[in-house]
Protein backbone atom coordinates (compact mmCIF):
# COMPACT_ATOMS: atom_id res chain seq x y z
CA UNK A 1 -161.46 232.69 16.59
CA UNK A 2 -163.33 233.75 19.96
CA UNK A 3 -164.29 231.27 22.71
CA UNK A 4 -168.09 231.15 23.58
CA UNK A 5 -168.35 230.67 27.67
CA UNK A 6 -171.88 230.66 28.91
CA UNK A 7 -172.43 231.67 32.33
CA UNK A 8 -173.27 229.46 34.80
CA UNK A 9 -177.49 228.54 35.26
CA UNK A 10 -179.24 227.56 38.03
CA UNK A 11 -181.53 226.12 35.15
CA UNK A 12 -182.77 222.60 36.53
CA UNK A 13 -181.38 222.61 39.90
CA UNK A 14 -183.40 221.15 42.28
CA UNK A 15 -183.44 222.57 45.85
CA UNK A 16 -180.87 220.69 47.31
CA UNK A 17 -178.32 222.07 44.37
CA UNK A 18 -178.34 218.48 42.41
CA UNK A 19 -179.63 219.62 38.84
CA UNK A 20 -182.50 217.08 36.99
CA UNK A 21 -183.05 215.31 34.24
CA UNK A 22 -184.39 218.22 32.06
CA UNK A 23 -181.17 220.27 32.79
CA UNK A 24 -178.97 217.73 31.33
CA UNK A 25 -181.14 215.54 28.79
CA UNK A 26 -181.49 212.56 28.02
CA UNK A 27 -178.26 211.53 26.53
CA UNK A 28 -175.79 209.46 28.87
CA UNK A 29 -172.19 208.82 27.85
CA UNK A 30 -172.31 204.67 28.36
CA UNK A 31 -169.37 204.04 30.42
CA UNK A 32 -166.98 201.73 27.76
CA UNK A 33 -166.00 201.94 24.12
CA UNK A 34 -167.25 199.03 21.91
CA UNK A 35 -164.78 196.31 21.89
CA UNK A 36 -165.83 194.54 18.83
CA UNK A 37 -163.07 193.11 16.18
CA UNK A 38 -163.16 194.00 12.47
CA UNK A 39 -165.07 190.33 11.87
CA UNK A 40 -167.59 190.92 14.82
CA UNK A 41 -168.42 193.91 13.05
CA UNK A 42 -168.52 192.65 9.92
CA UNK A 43 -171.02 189.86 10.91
CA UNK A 44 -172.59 191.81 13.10
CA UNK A 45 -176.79 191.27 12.77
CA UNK A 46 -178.29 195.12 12.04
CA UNK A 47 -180.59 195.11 14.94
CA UNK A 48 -177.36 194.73 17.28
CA UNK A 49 -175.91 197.88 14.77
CA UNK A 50 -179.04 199.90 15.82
CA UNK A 51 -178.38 199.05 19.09
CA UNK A 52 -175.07 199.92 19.43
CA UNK A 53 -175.30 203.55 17.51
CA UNK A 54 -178.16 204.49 19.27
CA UNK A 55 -176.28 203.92 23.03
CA UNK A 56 -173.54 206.36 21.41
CA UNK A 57 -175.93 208.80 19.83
CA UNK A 58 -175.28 208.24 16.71
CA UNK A 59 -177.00 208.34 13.49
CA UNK A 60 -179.16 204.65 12.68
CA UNK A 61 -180.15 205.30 9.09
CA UNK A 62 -179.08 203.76 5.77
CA UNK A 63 -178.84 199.95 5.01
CA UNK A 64 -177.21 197.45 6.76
CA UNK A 65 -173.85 198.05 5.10
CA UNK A 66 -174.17 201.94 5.26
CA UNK A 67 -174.50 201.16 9.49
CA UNK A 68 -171.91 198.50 9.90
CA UNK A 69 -169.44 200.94 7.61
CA UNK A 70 -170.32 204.03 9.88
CA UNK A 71 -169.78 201.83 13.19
CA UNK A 72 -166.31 200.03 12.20
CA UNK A 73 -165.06 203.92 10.87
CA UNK A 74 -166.10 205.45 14.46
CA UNK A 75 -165.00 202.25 16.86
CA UNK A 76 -162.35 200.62 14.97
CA UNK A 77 -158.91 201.94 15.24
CA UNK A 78 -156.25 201.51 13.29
CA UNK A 79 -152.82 200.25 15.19
């Protein structure tokens, strides 16, 4: 399988070299990984689900239990 490199853009760069908010979107990586036990997720109110998927980019739709399922199989690791 072949790598795909793009070339580098000037695309969004202001004049001073920094590049802008259009160049880079609006998604921003939050700066820790969800700390929350297997019961915090498990009583975990949906509105705090929504929340917490949407800071990670990450889908919000189903029920309740489809979002708390989705969250505790991406943040939850097994030791």
């Amino acid at each position: 399988m072949e790598s795909v490199v793009r070339p580098p853009s000037n695309i969004g760069s202001g004049p001073s070299g920094q590049h802008t908010k259009e160049r880079c979107g609006d998604f921003q990586m939050p700066l820790h990984y969800p700390r929350y036990t297997l019961a915090e997720y498990q009583t975990m109110p949906e509105w705090k689900l929504d929340c917490l998927l949407k800071e990670y980019g990450l889908p919000i739709t189903g029920d309740v239990e489809q979002k708390r399922n989705f969250a505790m199989g991406a943040f939850l690791w097994l030791h």
